[in-house]
PDB file of N, CA and C in Angstrom:
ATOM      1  N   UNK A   1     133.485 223.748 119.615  1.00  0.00           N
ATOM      2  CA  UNK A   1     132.390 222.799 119.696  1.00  0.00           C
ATOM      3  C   UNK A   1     132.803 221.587 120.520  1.00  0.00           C
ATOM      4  N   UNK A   2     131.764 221.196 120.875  1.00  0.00           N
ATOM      5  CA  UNK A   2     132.216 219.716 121.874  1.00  0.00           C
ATOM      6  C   UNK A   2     131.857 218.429 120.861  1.00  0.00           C
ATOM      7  N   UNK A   3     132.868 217.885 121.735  1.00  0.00           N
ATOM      8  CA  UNK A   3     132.831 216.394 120.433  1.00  0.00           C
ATOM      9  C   UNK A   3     132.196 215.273 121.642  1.00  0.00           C
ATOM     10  N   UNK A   4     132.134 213.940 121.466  1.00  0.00           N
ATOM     11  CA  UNK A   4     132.287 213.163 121.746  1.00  0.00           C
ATOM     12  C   UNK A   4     133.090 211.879 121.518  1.00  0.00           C
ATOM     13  N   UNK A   5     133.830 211.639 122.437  1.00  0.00           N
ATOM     14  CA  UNK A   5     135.130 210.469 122.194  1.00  0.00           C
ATOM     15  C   UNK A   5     135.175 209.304 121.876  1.00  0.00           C
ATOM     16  N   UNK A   6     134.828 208.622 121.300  1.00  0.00           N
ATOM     17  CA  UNK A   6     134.712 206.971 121.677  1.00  0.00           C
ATOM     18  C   UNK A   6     135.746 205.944 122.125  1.00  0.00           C
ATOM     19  N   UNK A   7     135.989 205.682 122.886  1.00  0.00           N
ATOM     20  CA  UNK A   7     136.547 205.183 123.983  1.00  0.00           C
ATOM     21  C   UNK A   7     136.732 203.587 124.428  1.00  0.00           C
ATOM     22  N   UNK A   8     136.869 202.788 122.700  1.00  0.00           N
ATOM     23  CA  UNK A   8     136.772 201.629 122.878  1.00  0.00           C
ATOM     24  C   UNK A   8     137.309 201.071 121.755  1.00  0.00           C
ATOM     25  N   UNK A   9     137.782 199.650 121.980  1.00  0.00           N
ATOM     26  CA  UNK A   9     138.693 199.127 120.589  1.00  0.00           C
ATOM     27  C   UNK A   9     139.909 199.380 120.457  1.00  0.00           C
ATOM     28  N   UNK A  10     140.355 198.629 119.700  1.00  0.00           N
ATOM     29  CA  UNK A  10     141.531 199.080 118.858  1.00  0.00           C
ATOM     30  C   UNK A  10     141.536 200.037 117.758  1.00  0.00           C
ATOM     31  N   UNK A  11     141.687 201.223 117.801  1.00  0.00           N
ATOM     32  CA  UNK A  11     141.132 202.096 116.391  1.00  0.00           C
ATOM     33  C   UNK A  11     142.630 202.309 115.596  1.00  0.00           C
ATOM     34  N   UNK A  12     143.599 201.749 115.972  1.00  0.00           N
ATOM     35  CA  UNK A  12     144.652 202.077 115.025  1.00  0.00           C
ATOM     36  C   UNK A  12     145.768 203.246 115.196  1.00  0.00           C
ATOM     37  N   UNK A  13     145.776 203.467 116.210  1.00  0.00           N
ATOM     38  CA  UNK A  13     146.041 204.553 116.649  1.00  0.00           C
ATOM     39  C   UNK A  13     144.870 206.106 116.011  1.00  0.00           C
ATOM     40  N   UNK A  14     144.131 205.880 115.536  1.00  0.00           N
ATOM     41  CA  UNK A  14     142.893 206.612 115.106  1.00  0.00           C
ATOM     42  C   UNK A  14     141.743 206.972 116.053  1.00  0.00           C
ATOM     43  N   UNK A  15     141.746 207.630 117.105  1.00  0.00           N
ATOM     44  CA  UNK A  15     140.622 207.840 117.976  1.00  0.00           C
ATOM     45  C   UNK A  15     139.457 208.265 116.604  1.00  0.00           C
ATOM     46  N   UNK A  16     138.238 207.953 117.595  1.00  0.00           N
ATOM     47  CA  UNK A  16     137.163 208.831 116.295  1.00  0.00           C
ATOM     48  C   UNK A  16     136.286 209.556 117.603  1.00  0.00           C
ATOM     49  N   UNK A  17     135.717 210.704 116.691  1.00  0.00           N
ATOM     50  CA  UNK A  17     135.142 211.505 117.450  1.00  0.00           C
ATOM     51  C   UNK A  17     133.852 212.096 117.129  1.00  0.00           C
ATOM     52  N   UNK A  18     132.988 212.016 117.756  1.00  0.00           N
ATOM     53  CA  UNK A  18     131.402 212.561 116.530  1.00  0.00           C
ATOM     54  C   UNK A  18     130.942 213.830 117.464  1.00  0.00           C
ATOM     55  N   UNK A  19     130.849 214.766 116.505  1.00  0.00           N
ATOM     56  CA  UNK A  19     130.262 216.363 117.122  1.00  0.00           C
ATOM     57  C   UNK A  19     128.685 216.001 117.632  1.00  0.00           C
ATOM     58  N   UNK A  20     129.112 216.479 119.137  1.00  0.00           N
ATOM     59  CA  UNK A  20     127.803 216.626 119.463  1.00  0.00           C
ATOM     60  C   UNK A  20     126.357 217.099 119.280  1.00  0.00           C
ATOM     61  N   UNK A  21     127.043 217.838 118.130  1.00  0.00           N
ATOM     62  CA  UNK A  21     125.818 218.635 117.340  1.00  0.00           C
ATOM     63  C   UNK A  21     125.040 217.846 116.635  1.00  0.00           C
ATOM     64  N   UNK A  22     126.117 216.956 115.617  1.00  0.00           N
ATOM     65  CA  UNK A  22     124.930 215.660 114.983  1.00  0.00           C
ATOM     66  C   UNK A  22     124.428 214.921 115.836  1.00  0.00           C
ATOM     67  N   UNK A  23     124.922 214.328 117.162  1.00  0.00           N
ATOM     68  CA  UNK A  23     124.323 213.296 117.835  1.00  0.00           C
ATOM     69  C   UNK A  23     123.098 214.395 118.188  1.00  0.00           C
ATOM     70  N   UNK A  24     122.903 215.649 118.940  1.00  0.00           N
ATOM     71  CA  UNK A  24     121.948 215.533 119.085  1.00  0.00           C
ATOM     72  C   UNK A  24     120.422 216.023 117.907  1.00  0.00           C
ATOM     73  N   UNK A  25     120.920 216.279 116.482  1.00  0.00           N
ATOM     74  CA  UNK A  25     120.066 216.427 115.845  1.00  0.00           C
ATOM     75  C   UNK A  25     119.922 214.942 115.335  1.00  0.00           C
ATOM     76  N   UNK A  26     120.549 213.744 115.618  1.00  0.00           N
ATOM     77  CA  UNK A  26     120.325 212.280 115.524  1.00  0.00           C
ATOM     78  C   UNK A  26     120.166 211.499 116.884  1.00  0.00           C
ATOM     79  N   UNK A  27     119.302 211.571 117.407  1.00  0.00           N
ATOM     80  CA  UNK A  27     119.880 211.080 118.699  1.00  0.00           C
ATOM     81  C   UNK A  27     119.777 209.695 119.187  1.00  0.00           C
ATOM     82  N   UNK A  28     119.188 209.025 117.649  1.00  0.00           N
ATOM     83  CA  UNK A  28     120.000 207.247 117.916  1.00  0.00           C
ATOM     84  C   UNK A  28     120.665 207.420 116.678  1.00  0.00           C
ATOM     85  N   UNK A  29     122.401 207.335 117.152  1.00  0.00           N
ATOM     86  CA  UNK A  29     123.342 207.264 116.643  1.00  0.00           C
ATOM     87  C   UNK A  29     123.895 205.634 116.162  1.00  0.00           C
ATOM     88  N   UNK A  30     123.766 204.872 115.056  1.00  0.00           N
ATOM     89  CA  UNK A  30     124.410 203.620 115.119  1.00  0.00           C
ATOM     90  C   UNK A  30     125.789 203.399 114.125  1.00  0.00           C
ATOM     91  N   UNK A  31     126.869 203.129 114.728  1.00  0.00           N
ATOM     92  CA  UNK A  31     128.070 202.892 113.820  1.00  0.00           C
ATOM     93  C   UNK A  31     129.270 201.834 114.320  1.00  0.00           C
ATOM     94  N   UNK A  32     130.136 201.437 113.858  1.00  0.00           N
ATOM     95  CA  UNK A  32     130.875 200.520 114.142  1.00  0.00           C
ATOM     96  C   UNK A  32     132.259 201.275 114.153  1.00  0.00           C
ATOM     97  N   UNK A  33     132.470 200.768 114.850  1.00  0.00           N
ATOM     98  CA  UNK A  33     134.023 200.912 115.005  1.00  0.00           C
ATOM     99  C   UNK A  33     135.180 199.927 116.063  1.00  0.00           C
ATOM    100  N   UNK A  34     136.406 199.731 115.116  1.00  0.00           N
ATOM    101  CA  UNK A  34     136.891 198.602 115.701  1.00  0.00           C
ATOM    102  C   UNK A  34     136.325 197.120 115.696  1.00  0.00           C
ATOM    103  N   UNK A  35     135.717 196.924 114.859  1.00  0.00           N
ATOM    104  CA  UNK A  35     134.628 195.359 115.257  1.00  0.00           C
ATOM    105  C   UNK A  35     133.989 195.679 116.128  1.00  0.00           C
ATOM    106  N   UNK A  36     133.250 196.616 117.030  1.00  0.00           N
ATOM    107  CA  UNK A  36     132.664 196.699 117.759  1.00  0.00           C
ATOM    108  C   UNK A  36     131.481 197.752 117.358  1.00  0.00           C
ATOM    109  N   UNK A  37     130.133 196.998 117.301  1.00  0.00           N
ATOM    110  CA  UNK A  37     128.777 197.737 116.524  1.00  0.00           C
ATOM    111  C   UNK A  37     128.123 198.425 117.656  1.00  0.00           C
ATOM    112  N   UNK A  38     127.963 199.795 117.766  1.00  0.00           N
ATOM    113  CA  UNK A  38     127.392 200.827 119.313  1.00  0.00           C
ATOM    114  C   UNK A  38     126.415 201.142 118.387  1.00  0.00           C
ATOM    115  N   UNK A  39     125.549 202.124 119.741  1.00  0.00           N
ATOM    116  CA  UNK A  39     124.791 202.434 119.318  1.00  0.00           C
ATOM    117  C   UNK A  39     124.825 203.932 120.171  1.00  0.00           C
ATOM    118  N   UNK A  40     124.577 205.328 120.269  1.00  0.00           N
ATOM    119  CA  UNK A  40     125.278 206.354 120.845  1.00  0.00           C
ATOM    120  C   UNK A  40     123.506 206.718 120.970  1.00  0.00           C
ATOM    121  N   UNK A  41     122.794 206.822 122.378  1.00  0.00           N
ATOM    122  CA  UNK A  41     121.690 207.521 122.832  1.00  0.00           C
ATOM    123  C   UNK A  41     121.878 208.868 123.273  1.00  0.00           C
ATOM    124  N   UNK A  42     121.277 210.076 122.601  1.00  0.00           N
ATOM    125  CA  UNK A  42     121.776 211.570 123.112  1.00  0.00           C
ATOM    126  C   UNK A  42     120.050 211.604 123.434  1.00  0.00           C
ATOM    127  N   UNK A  43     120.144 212.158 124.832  1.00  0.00           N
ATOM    128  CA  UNK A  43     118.750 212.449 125.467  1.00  0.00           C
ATOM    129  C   UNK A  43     118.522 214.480 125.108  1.00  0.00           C
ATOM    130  N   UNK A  44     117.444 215.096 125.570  1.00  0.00           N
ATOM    131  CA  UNK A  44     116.832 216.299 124.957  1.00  0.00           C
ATOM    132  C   UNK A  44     117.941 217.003 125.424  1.00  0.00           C
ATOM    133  N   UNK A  45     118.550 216.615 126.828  1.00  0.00           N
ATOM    134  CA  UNK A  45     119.741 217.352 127.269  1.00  0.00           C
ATOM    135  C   UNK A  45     121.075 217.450 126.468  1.00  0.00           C
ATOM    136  N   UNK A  46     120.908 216.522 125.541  1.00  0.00           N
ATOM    137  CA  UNK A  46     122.492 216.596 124.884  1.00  0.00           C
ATOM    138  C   UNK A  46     123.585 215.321 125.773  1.00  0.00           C
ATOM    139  N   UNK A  47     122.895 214.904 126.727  1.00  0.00           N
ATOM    140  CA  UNK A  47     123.902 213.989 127.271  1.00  0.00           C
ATOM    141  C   UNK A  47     123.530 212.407 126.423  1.00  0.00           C
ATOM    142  N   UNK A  48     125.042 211.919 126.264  1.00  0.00           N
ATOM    143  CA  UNK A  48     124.833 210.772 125.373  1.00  0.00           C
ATOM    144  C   UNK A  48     125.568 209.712 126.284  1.00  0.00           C
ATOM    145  N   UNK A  49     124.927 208.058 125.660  1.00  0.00           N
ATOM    146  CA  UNK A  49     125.467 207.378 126.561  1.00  0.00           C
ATOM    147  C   UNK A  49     125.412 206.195 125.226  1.00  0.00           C
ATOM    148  N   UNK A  50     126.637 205.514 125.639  1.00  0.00           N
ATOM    149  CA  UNK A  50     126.931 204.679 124.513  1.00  0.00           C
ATOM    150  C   UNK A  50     127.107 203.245 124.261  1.00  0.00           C
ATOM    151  N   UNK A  51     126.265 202.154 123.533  1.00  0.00           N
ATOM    152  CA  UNK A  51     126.122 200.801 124.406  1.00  0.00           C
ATOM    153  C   UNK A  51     126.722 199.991 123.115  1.00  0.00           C
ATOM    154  N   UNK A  52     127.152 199.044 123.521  1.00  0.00           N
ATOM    155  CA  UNK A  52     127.636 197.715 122.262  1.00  0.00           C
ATOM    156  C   UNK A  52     125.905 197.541 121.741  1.00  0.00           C
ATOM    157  N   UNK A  53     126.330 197.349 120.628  1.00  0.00           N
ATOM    158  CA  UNK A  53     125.121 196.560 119.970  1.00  0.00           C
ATOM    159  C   UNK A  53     125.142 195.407 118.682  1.00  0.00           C
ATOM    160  N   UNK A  54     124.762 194.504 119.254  1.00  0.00           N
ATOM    161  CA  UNK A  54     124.663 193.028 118.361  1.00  0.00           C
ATOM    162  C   UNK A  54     124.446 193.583 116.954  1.00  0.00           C
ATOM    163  N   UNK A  55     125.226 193.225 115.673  1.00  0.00           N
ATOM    164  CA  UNK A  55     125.340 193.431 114.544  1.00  0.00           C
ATOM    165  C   UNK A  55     123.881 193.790 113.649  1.00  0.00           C
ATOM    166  N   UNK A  56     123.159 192.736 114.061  1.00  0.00           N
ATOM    167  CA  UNK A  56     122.091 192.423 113.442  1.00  0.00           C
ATOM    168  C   UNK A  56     120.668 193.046 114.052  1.00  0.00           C
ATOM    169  N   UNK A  57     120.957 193.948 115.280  1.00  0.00           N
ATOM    170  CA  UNK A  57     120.160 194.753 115.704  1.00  0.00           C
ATOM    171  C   UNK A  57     120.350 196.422 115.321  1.00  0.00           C
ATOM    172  N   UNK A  58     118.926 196.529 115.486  1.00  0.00           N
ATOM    173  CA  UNK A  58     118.920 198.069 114.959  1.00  0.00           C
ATOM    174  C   UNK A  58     117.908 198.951 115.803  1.00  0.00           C
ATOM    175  N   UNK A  59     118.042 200.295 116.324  1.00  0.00           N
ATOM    176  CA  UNK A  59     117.107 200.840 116.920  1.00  0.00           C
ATOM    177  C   UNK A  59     116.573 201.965 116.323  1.00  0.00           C
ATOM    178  N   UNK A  60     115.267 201.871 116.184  1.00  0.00           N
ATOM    179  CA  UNK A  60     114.483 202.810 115.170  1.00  0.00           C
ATOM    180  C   UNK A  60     114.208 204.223 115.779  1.00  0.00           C
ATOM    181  N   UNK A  61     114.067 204.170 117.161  1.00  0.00           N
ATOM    182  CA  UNK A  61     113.923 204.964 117.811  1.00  0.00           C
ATOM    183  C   UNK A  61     113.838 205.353 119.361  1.00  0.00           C
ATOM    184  N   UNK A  62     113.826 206.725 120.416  1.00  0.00           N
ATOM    185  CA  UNK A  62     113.726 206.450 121.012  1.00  0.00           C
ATOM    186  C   UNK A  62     113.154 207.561 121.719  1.00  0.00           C
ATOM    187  N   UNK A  63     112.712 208.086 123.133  1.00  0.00           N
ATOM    188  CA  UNK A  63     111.852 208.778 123.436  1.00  0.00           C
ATOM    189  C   UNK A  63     112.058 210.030 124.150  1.00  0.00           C
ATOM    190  N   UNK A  64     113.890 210.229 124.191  1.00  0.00           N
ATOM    191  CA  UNK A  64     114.561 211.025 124.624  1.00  0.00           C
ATOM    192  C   UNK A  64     114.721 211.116 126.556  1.00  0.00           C
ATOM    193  N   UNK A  65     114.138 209.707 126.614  1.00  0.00           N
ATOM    194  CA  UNK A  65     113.959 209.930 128.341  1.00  0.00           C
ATOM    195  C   UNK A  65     114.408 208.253 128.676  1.00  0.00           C
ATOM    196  N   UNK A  66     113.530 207.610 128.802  1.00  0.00           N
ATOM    197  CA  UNK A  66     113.521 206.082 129.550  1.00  0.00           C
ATOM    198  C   UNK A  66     113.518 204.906 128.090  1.00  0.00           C
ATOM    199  N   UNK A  67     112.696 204.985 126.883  1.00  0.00           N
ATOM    200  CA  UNK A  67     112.179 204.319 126.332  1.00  0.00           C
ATOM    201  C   UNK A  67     112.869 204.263 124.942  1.00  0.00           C
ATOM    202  N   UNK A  68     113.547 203.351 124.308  1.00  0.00           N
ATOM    203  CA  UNK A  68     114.275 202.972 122.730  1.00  0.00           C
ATOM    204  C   UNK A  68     113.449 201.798 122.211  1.00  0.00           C
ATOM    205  N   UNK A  69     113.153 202.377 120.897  1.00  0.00           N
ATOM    206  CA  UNK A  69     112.462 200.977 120.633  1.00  0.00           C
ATOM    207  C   UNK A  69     113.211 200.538 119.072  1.00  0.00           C
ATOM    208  N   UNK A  70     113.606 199.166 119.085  1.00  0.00           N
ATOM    209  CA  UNK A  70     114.360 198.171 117.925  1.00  0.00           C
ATOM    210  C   UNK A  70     113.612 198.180 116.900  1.00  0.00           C
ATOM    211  N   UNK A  71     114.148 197.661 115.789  1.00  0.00           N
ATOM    212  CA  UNK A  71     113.591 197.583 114.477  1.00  0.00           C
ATOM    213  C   UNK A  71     112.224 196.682 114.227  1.00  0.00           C
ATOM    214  N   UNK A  72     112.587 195.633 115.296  1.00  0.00           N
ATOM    215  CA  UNK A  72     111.316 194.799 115.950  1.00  0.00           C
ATOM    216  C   UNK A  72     109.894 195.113 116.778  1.00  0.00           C
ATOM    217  N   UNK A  73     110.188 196.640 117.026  1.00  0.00           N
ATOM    218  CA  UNK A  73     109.359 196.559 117.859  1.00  0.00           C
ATOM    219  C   UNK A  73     109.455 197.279 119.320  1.00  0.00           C
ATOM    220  N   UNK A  74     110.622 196.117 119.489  1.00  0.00           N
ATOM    221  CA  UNK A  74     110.314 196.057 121.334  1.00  0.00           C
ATOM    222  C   UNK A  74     110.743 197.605 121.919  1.00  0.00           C
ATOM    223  N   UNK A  75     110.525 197.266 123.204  1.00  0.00           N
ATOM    224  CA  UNK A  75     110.982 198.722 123.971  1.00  0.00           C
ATOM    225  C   UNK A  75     111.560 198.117 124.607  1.00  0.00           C
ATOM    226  N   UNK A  76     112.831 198.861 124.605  1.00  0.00           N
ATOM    227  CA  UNK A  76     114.348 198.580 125.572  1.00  0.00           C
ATOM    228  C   UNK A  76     114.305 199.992 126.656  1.00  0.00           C
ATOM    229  N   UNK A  77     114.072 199.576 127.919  1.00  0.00           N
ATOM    230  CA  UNK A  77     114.187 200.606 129.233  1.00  0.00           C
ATOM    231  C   UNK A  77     116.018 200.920 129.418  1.00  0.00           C
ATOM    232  N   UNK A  78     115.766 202.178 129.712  1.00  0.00           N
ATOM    233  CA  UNK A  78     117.250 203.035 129.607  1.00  0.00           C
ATOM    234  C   UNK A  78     117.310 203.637 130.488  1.00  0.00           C
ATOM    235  N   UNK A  79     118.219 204.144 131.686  1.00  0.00           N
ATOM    236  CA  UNK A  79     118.650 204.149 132.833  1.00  0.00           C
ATOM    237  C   UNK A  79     120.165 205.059 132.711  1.00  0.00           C
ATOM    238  N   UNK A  80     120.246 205.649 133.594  1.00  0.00           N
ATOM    239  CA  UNK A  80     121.884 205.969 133.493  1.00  0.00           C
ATOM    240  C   UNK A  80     122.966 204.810 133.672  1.00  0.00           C
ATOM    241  N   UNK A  81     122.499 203.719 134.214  1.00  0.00           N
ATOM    242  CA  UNK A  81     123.428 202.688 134.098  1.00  0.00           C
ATOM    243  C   UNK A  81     123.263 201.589 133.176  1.00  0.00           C
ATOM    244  N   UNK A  82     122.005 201.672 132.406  1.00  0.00           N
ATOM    245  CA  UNK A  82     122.039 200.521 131.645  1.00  0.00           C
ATOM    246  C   UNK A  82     120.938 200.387 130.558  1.00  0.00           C
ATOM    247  N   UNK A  83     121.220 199.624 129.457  1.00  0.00           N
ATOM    248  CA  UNK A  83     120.318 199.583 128.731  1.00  0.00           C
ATOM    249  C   UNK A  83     119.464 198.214 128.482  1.00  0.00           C
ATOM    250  N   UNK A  84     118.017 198.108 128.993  1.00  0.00           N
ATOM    251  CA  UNK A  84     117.825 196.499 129.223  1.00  0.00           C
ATOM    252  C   UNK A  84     116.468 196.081 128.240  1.00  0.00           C
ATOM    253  N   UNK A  85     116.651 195.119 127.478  1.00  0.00           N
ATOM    254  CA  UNK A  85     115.626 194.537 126.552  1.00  0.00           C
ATOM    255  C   UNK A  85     114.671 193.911 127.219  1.00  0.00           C
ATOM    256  N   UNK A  86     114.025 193.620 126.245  1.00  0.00           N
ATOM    257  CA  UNK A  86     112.342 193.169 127.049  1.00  0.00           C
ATOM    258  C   UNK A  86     112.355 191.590 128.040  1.00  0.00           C
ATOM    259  N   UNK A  87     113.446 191.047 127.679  1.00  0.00           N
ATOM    260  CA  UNK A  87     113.783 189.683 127.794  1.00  0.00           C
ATOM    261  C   UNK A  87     115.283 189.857 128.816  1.00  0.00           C
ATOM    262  N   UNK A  88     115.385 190.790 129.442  1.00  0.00           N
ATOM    263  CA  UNK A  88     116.410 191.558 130.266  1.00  0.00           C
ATOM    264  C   UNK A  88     118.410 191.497 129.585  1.00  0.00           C
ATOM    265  N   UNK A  89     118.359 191.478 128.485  1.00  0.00           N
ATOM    266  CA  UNK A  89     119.657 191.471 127.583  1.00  0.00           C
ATOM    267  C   UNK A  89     119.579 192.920 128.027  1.00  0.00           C
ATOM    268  N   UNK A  90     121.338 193.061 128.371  1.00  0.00           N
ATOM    269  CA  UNK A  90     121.893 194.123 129.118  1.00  0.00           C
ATOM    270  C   UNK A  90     123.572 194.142 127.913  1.00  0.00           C
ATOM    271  N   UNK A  91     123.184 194.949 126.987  1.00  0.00           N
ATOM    272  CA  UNK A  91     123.971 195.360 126.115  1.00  0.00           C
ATOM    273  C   UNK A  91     125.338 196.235 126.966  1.00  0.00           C
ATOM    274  N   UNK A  92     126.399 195.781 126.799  1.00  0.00           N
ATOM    275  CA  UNK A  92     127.597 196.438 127.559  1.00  0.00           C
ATOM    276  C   UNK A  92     127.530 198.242 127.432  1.00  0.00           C
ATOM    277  N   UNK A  93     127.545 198.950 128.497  1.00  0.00           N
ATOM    278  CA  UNK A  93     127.784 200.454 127.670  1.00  0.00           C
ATOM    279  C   UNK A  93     129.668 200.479 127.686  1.00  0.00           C
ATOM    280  N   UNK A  94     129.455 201.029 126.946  1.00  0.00           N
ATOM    281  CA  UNK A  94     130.914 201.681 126.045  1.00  0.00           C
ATOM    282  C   UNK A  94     131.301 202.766 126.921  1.00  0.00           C
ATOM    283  N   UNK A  95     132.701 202.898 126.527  1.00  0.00           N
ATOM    284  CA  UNK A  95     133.760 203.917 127.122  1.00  0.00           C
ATOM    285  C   UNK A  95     133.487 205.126 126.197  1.00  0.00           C
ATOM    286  N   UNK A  96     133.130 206.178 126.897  1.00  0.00           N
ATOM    287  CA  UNK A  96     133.126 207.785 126.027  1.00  0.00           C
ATOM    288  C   UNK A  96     133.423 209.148 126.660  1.00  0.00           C
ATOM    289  N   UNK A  97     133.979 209.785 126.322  1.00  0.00           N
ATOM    290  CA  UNK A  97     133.657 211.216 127.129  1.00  0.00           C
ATOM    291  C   UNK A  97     133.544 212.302 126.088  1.00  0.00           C
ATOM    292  N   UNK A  98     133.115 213.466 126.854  1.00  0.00           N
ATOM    293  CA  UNK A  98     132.902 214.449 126.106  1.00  0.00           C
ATOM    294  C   UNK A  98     134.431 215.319 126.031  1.00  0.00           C
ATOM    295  N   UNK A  99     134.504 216.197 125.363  1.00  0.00           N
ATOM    296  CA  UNK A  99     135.927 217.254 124.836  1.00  0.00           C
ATOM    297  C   UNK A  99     135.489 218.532 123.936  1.00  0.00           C
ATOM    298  N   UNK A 100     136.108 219.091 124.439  1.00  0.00           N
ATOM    299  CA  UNK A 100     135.931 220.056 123.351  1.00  0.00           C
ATOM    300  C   UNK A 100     137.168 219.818 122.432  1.00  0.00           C
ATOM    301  N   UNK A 101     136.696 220.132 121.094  1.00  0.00           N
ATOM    302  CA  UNK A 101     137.655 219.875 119.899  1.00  0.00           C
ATOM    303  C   UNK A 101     138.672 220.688 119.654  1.00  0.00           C
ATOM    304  N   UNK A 102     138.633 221.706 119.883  1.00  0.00           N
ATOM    305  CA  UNK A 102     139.837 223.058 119.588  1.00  0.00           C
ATOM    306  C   UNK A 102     141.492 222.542 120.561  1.00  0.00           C
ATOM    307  N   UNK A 103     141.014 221.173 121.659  1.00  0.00           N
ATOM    308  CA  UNK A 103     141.791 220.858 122.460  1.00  0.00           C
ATOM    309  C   UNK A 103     141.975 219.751 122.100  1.00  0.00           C
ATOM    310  N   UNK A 104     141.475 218.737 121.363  1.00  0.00           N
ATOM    311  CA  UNK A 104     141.922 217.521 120.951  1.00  0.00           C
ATOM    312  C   UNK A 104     142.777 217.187 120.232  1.00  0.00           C
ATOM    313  N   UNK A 105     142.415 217.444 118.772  1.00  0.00           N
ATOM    314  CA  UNK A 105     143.826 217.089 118.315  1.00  0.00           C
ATOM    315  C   UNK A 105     145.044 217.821 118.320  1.00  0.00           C
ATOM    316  N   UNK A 106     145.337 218.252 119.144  1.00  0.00           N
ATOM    317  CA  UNK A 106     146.817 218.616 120.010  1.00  0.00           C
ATOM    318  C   UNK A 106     147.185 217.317 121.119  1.00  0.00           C
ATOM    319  N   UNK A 107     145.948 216.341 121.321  1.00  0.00           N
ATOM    320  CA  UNK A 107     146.487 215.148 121.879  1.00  0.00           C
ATOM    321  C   UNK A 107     145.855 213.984 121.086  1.00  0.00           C
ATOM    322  N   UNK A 108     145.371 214.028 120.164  1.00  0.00           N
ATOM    323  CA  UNK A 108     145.451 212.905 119.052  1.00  0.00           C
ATOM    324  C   UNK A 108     145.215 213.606 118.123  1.00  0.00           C
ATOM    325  N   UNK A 109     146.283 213.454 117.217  1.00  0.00           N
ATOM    326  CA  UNK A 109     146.381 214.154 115.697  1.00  0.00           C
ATOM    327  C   UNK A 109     145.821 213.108 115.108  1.00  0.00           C
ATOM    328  N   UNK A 110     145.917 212.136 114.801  1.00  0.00           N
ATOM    329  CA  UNK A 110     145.103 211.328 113.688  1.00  0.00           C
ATOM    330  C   UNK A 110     143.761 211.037 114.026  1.00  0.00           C
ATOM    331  N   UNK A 111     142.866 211.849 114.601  1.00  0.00           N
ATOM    332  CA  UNK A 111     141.677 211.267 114.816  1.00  0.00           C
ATOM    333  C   UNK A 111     140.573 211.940 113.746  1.00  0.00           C
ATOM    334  N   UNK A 112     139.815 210.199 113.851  1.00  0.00           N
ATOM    335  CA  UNK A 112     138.800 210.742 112.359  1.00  0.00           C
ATOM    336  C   UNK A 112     137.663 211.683 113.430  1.00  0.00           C
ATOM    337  N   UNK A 113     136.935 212.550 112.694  1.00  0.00           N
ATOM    338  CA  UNK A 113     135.911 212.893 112.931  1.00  0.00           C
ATOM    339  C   UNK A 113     134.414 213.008 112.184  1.00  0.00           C
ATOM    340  N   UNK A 114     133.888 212.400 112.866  1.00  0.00           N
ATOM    341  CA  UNK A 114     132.244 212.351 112.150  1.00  0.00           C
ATOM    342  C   UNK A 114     131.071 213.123 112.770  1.00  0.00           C
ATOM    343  N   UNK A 115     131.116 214.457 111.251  1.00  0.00           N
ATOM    344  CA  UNK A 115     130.692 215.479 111.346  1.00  0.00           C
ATOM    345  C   UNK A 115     128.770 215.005 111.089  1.00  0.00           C
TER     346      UNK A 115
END
């Protein structure tokens, strides 16, 4: 199965890794890691793209193409390069790649995974 990496922080020597399978039967993913609060968008294709997100924000949903909309409401436009709020806040995207797992931890043994 293919995972996805997350690719940011200090994790402790702990990479974490979330199966692509949940992201895409979830495909607004929100979790923290490292002090750092993301938010993981998987479009109908399965491709995911992964942005910082302010603590106190939350995204309820999104449209599997251009369109995420916050707990507020708004619609945040989504792009392969960026994710931009109504008021043009450009949330950092995050470091990630994809892997297949049968090959990973043979190069990080301590990594959590979230199944």
């Amino acid at each position: 199965d293919e995972v996805l990496a997350l690719r940011f922080g200090d994790t402790d020597g702990k990479p974490t890794v979330s199966a692509t399978g949940l992201l895409k039967s979830q495909p607004v993913y929100e979790g923290e890691l490292s002090g750092h609060s993301f938010v993981i968008l998987t479009d109908g294709t399965g491709a995911n793209r992964v942005y910082e997100r302010p603590k106190e924000l939350r995204f309820d949903s999104w449209d599997q193409k251009t369109t995420a909309t916050d707990s507020s409401g708004q619609k945040w436009n989504l792009s392969e390069a960026s994710l931009i709020s109504p008021d043009g806040t450009k949330p950092k995207r995050l470091n990630a790649h994809r892997a297949f797992w049968f090959g990973w931890p043979g190069a990080s043994p301590n990594t959590i995974l979230n199944q």
